[in-house]
Protein backbone atom coordinates (compact mmCIF):
# COMPACT_ATOMS: atom_id res chain seq x y z
CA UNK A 1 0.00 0.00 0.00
CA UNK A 2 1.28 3.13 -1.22
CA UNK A 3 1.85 6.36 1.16
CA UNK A 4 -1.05 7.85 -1.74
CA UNK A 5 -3.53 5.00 -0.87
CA UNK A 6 -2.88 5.71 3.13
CA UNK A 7 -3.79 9.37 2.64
CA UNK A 8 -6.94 8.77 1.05
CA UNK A 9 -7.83 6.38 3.43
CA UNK A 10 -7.53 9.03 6.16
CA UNK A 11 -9.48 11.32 4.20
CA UNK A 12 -11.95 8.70 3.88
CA UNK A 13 -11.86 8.07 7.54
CA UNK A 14 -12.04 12.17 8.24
CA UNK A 15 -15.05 12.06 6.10
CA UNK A 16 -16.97 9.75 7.40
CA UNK A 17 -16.89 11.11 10.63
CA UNK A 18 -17.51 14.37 9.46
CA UNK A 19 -20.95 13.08 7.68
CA UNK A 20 -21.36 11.59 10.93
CA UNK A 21 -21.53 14.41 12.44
CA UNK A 22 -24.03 16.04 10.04
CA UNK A 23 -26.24 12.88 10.94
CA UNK A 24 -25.97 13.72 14.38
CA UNK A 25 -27.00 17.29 13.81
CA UNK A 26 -30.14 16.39 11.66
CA UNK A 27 -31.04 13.89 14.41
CA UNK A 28 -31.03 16.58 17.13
CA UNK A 29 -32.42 19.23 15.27
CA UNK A 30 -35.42 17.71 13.74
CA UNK A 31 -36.47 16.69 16.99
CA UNK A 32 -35.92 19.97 18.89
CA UNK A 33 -38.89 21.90 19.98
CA UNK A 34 -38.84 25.74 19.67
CA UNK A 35 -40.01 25.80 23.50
CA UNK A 36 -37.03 24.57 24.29
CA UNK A 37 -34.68 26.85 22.34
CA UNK A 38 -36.53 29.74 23.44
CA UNK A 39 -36.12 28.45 27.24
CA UNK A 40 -32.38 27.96 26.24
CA UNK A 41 -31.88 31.44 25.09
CA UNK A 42 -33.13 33.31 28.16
CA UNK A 43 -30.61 31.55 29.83
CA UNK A 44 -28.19 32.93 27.56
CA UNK A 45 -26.28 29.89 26.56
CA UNK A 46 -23.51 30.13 23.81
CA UNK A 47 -24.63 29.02 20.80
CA UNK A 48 -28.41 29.89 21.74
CA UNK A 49 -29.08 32.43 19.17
CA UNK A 50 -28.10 30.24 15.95
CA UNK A 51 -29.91 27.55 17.57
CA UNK A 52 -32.91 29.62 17.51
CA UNK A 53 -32.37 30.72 13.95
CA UNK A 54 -32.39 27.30 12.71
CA UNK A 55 -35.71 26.48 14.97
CA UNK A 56 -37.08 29.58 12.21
CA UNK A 57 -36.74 27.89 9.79
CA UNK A 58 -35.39 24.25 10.29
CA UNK A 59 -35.73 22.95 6.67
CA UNK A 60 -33.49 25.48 5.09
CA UNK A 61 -30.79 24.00 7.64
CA UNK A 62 -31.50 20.50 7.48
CA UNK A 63 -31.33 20.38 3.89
CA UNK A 64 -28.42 21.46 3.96
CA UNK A 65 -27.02 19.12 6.78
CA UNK A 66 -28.32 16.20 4.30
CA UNK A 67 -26.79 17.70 1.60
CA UNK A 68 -23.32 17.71 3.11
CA UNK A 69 -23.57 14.50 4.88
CA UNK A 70 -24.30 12.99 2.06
CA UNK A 71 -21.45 14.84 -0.18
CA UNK A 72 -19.05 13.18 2.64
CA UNK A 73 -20.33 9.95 2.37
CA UNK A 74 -20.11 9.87 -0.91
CA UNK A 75 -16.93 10.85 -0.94
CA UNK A 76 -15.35 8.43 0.91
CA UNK A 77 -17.27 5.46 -0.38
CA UNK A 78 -15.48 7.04 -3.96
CA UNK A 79 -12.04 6.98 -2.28
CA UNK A 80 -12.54 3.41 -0.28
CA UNK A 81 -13.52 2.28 -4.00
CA UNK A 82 -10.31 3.54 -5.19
CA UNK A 83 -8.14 2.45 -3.13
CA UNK A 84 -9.15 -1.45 -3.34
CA UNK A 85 -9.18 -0.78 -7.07
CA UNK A 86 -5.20 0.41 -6.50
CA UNK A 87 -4.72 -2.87 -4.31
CA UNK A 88 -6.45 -5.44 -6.32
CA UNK A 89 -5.61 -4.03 -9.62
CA UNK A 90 -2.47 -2.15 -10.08
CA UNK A 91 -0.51 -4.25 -7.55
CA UNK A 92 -1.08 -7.25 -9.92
CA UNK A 93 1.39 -5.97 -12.49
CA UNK A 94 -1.61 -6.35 -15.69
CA UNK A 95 -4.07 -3.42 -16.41
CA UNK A 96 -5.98 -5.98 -18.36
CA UNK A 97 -7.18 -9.83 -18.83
CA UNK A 98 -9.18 -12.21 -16.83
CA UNK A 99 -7.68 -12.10 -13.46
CA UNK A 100 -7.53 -8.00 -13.78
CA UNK A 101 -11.70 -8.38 -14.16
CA UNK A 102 -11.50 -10.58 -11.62
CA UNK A 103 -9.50 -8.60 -9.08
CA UNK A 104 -12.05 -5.73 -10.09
CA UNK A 105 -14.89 -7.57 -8.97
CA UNK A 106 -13.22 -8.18 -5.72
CA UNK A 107 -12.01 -4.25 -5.15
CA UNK A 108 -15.89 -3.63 -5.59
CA UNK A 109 -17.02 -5.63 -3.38
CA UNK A 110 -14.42 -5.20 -0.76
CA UNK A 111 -15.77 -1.41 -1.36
CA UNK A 112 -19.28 -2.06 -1.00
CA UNK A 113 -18.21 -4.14 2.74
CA UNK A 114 -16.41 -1.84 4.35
CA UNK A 115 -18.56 1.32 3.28
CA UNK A 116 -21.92 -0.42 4.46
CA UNK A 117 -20.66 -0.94 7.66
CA UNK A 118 -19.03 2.45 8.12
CA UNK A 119 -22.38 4.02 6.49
CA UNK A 120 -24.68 2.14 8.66
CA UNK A 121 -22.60 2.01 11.64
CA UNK A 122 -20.37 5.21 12.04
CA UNK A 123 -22.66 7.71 9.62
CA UNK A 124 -25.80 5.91 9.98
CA UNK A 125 -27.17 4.61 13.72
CA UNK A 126 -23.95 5.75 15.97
CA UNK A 127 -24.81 9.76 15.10
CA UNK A 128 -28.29 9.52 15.55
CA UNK A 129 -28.42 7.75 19.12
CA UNK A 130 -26.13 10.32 20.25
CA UNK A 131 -27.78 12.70 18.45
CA UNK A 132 -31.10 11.73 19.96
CA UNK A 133 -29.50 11.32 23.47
CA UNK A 134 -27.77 14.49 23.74
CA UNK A 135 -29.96 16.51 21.17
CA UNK A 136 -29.57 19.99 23.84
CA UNK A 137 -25.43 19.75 23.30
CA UNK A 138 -25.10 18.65 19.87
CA UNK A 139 -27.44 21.57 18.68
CA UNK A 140 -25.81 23.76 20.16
CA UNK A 141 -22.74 22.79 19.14
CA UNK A 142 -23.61 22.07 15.35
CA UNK A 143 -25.50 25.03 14.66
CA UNK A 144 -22.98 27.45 13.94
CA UNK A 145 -21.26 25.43 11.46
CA UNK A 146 -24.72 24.63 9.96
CA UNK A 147 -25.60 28.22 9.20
CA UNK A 148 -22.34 28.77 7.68
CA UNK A 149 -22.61 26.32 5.57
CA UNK A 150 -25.67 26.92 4.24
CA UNK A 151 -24.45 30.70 3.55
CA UNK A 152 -21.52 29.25 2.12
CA UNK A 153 -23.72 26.62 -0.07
CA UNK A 154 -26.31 29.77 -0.56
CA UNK A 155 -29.56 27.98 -2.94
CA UNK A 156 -27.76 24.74 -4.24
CA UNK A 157 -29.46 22.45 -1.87
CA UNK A 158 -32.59 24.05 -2.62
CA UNK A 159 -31.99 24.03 -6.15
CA UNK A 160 -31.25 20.64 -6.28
CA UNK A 161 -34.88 19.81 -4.45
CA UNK A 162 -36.73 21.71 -6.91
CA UNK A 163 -34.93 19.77 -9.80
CA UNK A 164 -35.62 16.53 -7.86
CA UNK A 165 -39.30 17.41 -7.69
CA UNK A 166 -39.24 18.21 -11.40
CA UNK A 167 -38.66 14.82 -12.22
CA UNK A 168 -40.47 13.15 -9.57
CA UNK A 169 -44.40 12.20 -10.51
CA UNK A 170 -46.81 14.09 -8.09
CA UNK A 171 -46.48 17.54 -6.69
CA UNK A 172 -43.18 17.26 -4.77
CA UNK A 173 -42.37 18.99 -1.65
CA UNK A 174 -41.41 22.27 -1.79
CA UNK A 175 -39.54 22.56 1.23
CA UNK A 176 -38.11 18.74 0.65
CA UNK A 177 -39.34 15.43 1.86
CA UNK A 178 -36.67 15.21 4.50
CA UNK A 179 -38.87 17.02 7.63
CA UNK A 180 -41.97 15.81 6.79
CA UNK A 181 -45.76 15.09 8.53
CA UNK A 182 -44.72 11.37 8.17
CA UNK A 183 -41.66 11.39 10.55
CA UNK A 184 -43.37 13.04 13.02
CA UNK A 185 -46.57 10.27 13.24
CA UNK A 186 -43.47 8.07 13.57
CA UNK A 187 -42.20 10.38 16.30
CA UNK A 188 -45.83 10.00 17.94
CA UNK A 189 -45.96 6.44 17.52
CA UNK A 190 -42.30 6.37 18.97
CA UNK A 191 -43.40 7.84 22.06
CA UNK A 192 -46.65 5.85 22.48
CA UNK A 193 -44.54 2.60 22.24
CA UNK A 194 -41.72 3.99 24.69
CA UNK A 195 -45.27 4.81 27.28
CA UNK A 196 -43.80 8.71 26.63
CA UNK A 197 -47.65 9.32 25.88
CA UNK A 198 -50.99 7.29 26.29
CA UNK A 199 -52.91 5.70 23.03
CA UNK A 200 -55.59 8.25 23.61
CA UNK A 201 -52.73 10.68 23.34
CA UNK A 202 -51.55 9.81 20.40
CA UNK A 203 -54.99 9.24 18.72
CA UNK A 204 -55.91 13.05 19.27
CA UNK A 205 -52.40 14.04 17.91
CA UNK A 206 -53.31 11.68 14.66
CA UNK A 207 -56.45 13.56 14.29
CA UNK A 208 -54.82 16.54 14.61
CA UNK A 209 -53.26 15.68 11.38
CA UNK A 210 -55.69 14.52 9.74
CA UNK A 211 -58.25 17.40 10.37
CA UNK A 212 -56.63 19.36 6.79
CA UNK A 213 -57.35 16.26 4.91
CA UNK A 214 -61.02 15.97 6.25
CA UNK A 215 -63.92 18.34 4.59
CA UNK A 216 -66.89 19.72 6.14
CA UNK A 217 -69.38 17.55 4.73
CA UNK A 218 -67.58 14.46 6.31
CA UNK A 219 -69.00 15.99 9.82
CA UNK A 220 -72.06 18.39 9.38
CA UNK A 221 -75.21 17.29 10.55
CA UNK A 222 -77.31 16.13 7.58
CA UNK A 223 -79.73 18.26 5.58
CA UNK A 224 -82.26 15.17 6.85
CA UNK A 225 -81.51 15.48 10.41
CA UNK A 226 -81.74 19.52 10.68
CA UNK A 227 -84.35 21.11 12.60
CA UNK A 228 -85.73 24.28 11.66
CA UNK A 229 -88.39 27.00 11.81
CA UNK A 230 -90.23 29.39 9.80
CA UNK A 231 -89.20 33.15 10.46
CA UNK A 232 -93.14 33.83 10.71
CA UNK A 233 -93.48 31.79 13.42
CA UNK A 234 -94.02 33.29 17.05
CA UNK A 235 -91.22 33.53 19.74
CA UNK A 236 -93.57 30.94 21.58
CA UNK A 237 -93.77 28.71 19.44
CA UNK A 238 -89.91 28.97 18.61
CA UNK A 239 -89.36 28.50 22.30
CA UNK A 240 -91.36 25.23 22.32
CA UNK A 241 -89.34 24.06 19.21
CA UNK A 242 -85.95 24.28 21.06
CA UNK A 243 -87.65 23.01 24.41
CA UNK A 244 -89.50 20.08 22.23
CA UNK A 245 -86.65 19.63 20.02
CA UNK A 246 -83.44 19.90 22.48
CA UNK A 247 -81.68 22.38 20.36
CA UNK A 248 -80.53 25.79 22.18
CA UNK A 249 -79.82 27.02 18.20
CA UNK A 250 -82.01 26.99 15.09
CA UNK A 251 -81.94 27.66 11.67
CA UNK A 252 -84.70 30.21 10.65
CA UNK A 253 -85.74 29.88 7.21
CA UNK A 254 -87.84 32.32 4.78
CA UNK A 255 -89.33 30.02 1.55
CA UNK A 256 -87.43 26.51 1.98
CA UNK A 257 -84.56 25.13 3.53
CA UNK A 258 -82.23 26.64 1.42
CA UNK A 259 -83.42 29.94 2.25
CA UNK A 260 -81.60 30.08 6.03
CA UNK A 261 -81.95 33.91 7.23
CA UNK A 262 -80.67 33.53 10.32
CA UNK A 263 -80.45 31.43 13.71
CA UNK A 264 -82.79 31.36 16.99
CA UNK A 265 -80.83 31.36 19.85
CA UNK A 266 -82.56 30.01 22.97
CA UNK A 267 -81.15 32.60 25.05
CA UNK A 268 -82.05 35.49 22.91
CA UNK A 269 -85.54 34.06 23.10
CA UNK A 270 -86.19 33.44 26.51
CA UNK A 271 -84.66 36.99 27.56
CA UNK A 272 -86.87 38.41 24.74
CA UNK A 273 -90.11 37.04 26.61
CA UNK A 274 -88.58 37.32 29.68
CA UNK A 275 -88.33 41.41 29.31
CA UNK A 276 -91.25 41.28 27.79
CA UNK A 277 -93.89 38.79 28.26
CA UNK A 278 -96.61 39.69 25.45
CA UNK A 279 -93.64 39.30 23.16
CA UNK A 280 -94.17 35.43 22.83
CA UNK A 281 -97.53 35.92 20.69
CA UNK A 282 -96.80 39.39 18.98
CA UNK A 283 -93.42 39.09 17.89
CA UNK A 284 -92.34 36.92 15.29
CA UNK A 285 -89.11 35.05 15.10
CA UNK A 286 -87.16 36.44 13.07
CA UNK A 287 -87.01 39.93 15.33
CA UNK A 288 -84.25 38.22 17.86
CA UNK A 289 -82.66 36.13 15.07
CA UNK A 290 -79.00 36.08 14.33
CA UNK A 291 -76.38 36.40 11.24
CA UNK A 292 -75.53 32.78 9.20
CA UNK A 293 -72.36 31.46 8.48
CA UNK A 294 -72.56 29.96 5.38
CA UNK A 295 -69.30 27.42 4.52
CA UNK A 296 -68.79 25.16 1.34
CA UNK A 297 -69.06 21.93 1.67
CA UNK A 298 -65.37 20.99 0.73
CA UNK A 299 -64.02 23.25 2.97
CA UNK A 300 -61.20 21.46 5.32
CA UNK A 301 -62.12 20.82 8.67
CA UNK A 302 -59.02 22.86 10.41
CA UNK A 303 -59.68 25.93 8.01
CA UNK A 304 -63.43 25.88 9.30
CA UNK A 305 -62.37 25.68 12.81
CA UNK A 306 -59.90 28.55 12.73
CA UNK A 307 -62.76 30.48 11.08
CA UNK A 308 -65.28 29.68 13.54
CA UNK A 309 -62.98 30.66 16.40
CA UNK A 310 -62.37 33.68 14.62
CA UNK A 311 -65.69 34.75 14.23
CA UNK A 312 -66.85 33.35 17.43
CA UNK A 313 -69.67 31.66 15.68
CA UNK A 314 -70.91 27.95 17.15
CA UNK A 315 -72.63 27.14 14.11
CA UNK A 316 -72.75 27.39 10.64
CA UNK A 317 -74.77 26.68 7.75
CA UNK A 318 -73.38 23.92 4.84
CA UNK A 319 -73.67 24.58 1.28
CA UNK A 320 -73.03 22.39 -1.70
CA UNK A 321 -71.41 23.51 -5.09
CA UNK A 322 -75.20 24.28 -6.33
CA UNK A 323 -75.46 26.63 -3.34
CA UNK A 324 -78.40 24.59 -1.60
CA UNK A 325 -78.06 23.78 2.22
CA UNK A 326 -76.54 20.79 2.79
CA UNK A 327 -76.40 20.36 6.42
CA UNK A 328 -75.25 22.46 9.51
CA UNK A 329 -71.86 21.93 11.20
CA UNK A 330 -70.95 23.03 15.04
CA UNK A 331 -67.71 23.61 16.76
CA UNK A 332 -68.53 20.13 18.70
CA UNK A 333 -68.73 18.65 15.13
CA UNK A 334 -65.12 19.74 14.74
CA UNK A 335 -64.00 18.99 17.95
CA UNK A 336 -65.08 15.39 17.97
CA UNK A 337 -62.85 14.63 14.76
CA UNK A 338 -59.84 15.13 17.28
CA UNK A 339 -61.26 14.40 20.84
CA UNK A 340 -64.04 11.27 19.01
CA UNK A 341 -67.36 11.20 20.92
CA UNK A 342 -68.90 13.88 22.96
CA UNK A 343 -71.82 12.79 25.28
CA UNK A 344 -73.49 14.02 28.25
CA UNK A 345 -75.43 13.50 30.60
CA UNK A 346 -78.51 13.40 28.31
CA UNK A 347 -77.13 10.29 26.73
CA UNK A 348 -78.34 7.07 27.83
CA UNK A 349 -77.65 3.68 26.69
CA UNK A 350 -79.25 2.12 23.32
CA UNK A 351 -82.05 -0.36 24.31
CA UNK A 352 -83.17 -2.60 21.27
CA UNK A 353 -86.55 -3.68 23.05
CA UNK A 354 -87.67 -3.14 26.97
CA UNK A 355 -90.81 -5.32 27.58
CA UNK A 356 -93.04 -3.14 29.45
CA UNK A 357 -96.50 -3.62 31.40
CA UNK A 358 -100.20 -4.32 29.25
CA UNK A 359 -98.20 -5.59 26.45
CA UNK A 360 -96.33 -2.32 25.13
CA UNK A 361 -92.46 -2.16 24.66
CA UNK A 362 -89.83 0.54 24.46
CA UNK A 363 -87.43 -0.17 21.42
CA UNK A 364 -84.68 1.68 19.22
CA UNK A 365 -85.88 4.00 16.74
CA UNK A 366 -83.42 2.17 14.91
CA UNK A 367 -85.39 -1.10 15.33
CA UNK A 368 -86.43 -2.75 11.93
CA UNK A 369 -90.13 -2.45 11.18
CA UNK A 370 -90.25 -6.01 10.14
CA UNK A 371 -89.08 -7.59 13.30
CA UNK A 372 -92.65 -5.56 15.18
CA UNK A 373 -94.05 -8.61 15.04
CA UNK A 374 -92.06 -10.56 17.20
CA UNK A 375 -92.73 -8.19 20.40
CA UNK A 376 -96.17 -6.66 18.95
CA UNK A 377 -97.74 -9.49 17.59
CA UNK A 378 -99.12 -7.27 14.35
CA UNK A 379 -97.38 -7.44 11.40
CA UNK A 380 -96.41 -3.97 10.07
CA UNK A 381 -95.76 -4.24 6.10
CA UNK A 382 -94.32 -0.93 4.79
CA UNK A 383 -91.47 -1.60 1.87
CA UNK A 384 -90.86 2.27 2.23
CA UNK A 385 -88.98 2.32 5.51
CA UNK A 386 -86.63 0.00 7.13
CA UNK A 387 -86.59 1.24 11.13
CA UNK A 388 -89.44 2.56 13.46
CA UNK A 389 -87.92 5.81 13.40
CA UNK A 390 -88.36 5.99 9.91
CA UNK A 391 -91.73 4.86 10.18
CA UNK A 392 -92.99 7.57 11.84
CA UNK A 393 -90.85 10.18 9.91
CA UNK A 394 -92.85 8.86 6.97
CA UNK A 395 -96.48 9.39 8.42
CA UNK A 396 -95.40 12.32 10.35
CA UNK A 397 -94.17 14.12 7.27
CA UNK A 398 -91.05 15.44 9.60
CA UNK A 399 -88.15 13.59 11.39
CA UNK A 400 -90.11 13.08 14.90
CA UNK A 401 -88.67 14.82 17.74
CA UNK A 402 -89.55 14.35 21.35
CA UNK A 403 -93.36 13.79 22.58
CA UNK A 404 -94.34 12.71 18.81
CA UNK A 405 -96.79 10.28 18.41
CA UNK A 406 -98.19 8.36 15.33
CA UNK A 407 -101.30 5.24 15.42
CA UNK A 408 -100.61 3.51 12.33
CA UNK A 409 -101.15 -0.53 11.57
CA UNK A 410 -102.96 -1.02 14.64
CA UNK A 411 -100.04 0.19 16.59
CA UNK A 412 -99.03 3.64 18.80
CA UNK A 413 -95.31 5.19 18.30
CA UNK A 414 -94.41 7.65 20.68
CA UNK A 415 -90.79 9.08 20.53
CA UNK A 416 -89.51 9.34 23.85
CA UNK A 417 -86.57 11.97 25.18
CA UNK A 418 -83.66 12.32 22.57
CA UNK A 419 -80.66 11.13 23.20
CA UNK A 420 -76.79 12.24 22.12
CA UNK A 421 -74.95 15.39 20.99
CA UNK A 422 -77.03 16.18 18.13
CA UNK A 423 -80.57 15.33 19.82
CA UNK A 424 -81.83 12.08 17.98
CA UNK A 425 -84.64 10.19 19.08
CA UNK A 426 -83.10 7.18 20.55
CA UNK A 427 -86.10 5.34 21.71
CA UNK A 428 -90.01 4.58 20.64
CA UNK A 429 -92.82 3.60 22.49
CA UNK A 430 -94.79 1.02 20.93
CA UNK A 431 -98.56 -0.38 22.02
CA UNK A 432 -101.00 -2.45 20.62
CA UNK A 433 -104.61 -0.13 19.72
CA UNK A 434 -108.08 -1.28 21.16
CA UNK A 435 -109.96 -1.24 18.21
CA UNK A 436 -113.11 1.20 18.13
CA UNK A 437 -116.66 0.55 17.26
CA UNK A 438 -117.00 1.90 13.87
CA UNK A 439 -113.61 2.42 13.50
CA UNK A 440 -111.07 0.04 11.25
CA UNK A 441 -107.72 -1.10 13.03
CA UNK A 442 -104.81 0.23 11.53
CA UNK A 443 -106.39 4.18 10.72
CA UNK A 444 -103.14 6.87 10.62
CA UNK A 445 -103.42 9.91 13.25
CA UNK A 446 -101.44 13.07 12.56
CA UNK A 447 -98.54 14.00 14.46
CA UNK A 448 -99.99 15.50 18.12
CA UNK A 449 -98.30 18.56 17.93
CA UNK A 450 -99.58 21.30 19.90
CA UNK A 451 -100.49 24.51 17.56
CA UNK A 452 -98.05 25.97 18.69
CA UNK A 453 -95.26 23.44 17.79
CA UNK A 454 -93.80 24.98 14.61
CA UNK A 455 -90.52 22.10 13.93
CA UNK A 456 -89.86 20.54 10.86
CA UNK A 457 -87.40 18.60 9.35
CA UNK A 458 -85.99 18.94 5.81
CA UNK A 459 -87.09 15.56 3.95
């Protein structure tokens, strides 16, 4: 071995540590809150202010600690490979023939050993433990150099992303695929499995990510299951609808339901009538309603939120591309796509059937219509409807709501107290009628409504 093939071994060597050392960098930087760096700095560390720089902006900075890790590595696997080449080769005394090919093949591969050891080893998992370890001294140790660098290196490492996303299929990155959403869900799964965090924990901070990708119409409350009023309707009767209904806010419409002028609020209501009592028969609805917030139907869930925080609305009305209401969507709507379910302590159990005394029995409004015989012992055939519930939304003429009762096939449907966030009827009553004299067994009644119950339901 010549004193040439020594030297470039110990560049080699110097190299490799040196991309090791970019490793190490990228490790503790990427992982490096800005909390952190800020605490750092008012304790006026050296090295606190660069640190802080990079926490700016961290991709311009750990592109370029790729960039140069990579250059290094590269580098020495290139001199490695030369070297073997000089001690295969050249020290057999033929530039050419079958054992030169031969001894070729073995420099290579000698090569390809050593440097996917070193790479994986020394550049590759060494760096990053420590890195990871010791992330506090190693950024601040590794971020000057890193900013001079990339002033030295000035756009070439962006550069060369932007000609890497040119001829990569798709979009691309702009800022480069190396800090990405994806290593920090492995982050978050790293710390659920090393009990850091809780599943639940990590579940929200999954949703959390997920809420751009979601749109609004993935979580409003369907144009079927809105209640609403008419804005001619009296302040009583509105009053009863929210009492009836279980909703504190509700969409006031003028011709249809795509025609929402405003919201009732409960509260505005009952301190309307409470200042002034002949209010609740003189005054119509729409005197005490407020302002909609109208939202497309593809908007993303985490730009709705921000909105709605913004302009400290609750609710807001969903439109669809033809700019007809598609459903309304609440704050709780949003929040449940991060935090899942919220119930209180409204909410009671689903009960499929209850047997209760003379023969009657409390079921789901889910329950299927065909299975009423079982419990009732009279045979209900409707090929319109599937569930009880939908039963009586289809003689009704309106999704029921609470207190709503239908006699239909020789059977009574009441729909009992509503049940969840969004106020669905959970359960039905369901009796057997005494037939009358005179009167035919299964005869329809309309929905017993007092006249002042205004609700409807869009169909």
């Amino acid at each position: 071995m010549s004193v040439v093939d020594i030297w470039l071994l110990v560049v080699a060597a110097v190299l490799a540590v040196v991309a090791g050392l970019f490793s190490s960098a990228d490790a503790a930087l990427s992982s490096f809150s800005r909390a952190r760096a800020e605490e750092i700095a008012g304790e006026g560390r050296r090295g606190a202010a660069r640190l802080l720089e990079i926490i700016e902006d961290p991709p311009r900075y750990l592109n370029t600690a790729l960039f140069l890790r990579m250059l290094c590595e590269i580098a020495a696997i290139v001199l490695v490979t030369v070297v073997m080449l000089d001690l295969f080769v050249r020290r057999g005394g033929s530039e050419s023939g079958p054992q030169t090919d031969g001894a070729r093949w073995w420099a290579m591969l000698c090569a390809l050993a050593i440097m996917l050891v070193v790479s994986f080893v020394v550049i590759g998992v060494a760096p990053r433990t420590l890195g990871r370890q010791h992330a506090e001294s190693v950024a601040l140790r590794t971020s000057g150099p890193i900013i001079a660098a990339t002033r030295v290196l000035g756009p070439l490492p962006r550069l060369l992303i932007l000609v890497g996303n040119a001829i990569t299929p798709g979009r691309g990155f702009s800022e480069g695929p190396f800090a990405s959403e994806a290593e920090l869900r492995e982050l978050v799964d790293l710390a659920e499995a090393s009990s850091v965090i809780e599943s639940g924990e990590r579940q929200m901070i999954h949703s959390v990510f997920e809420l751009g990708d979601t749109l609004v119409r993935e979580v409003m409350v369907p144009r079927t299951d809105v209640v609403f009023i008419e804005r001619t309707k009296t302040l009583r009767q509105a009053m009863s609808l929210a009492l009836r209904s279980g909703y504190s806010r509700i969409p006031v419409i003028g011709e249809s339901l795509d025609d929402v002028v405003g919201f009732a609020y409960l509260k505005d209501l009952t301190k309307r009538v409470f200042d002034r009592h002949e209010a609740e028969s003189t005054e119509k609805v729409d005197s005490v309603m407020r302002p909609v917030l109208y939202v497309p139907d593809s908007k993303p869930v985490d730009a709705l939120l921000r909105e709605m925080q913004a302009e400290r609305k609750h609710v807001a009305v969903v439109v669809d591309e033809y700019g007809g209401t598609a459903g309304l969507v609440t704050i709780e709507d949003l929040l449940e796509e991060i935090v899942g379910e919220i119930t209180d302590e409204y909410d009671v159990a689903r009960v499929d059937v209850e047997p209760l005394a003379h023969g009657s029995a409390r079921v789901s409004s889910r329950y299927p219509v065909d299975d009423l015989e079982d419990i009732t012992g009279v045979a209900v055939d409707d090929d319109d409807v599937d569930t009880v519930g939908g039963l009586m939304a289809k003689h009704l003429g309106r999704v029921p709501i609470a207190g709503s009762v239908v006699e239909v096939h020789g059977l009574r449907f009441e729909a009992e107290a509503p049940v969840g966030r969004r106020n669905r009827i959970g359960t039905v009553l369901v009796s057997r009628l005494e037939p009358r004299a005179g009167e035919p067994d299964g005869r329809e009644q309309a929905p017993s409504y007092a006249d002042h119950q205004a609700g409807h339901h869009a169909g």
